[in-house]
Protein backbone atom coordinates (compact mmCIF):
# COMPACT_ATOMS: atom_id res chain seq x y z
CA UNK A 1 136.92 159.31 98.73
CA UNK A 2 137.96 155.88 97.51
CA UNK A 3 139.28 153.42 100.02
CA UNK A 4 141.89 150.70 98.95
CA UNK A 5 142.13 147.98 101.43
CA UNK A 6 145.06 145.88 101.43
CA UNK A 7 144.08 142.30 101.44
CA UNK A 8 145.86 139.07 100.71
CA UNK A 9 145.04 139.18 97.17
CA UNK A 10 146.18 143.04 96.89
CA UNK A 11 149.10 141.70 99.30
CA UNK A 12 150.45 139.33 96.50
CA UNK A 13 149.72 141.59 93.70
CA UNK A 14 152.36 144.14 95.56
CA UNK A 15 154.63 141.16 96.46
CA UNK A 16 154.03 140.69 100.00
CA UNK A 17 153.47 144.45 100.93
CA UNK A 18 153.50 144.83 104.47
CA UNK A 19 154.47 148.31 105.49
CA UNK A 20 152.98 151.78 105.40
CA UNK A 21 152.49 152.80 101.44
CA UNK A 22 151.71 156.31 99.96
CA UNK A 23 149.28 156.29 97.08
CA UNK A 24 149.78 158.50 94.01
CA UNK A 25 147.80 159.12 91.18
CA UNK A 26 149.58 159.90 87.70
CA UNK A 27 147.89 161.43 84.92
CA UNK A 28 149.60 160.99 81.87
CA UNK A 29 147.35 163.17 79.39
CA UNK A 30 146.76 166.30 81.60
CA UNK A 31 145.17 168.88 79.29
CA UNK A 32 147.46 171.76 80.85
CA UNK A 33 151.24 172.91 81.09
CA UNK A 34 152.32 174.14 84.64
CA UNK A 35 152.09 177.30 84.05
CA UNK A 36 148.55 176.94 82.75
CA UNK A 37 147.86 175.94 86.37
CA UNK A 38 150.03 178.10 88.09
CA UNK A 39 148.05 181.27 86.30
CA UNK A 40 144.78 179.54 86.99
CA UNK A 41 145.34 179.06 90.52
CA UNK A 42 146.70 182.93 91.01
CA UNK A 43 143.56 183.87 89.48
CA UNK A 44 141.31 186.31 91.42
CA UNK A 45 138.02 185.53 92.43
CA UNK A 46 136.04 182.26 93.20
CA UNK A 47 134.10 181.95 95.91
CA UNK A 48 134.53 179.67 99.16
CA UNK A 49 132.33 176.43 99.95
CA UNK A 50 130.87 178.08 102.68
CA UNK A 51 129.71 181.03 100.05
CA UNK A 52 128.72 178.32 97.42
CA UNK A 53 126.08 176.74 100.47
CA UNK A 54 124.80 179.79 101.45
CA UNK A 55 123.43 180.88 97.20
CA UNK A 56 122.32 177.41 97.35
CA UNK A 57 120.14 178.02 100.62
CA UNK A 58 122.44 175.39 102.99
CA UNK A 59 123.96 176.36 106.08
């Protein structure tokens, strides 16, 4: 996870700042249409992070 903190020099960048702000990430060059992701996600199988551990030999 990356953490932003909002200092005085982050502060001035944003002019001044000083209320609750939602972060977004855009990605301008994305590889895939929508409904390239919408099939991929409706896609069968996968397996869940607790399965992934568990081949691995973590629990």
């Amino acid at each position: 996870m990356t953490r932003i903190t909002r200092d005085d020099s982050l502060r001035s960048k944003l002019n001044g700042l000083d209320k609750q702000m939602e972060l977004c990430y855009a990605f301008d060059q994305c590889p895939y249409t929508e409904e390239d992701l919408r099939r991929h996600m409706e896609e069968p199988g996968g397996s869940t992070l607790e399965e992934i551990w568990r081949r691995l030999g973590r629990t």
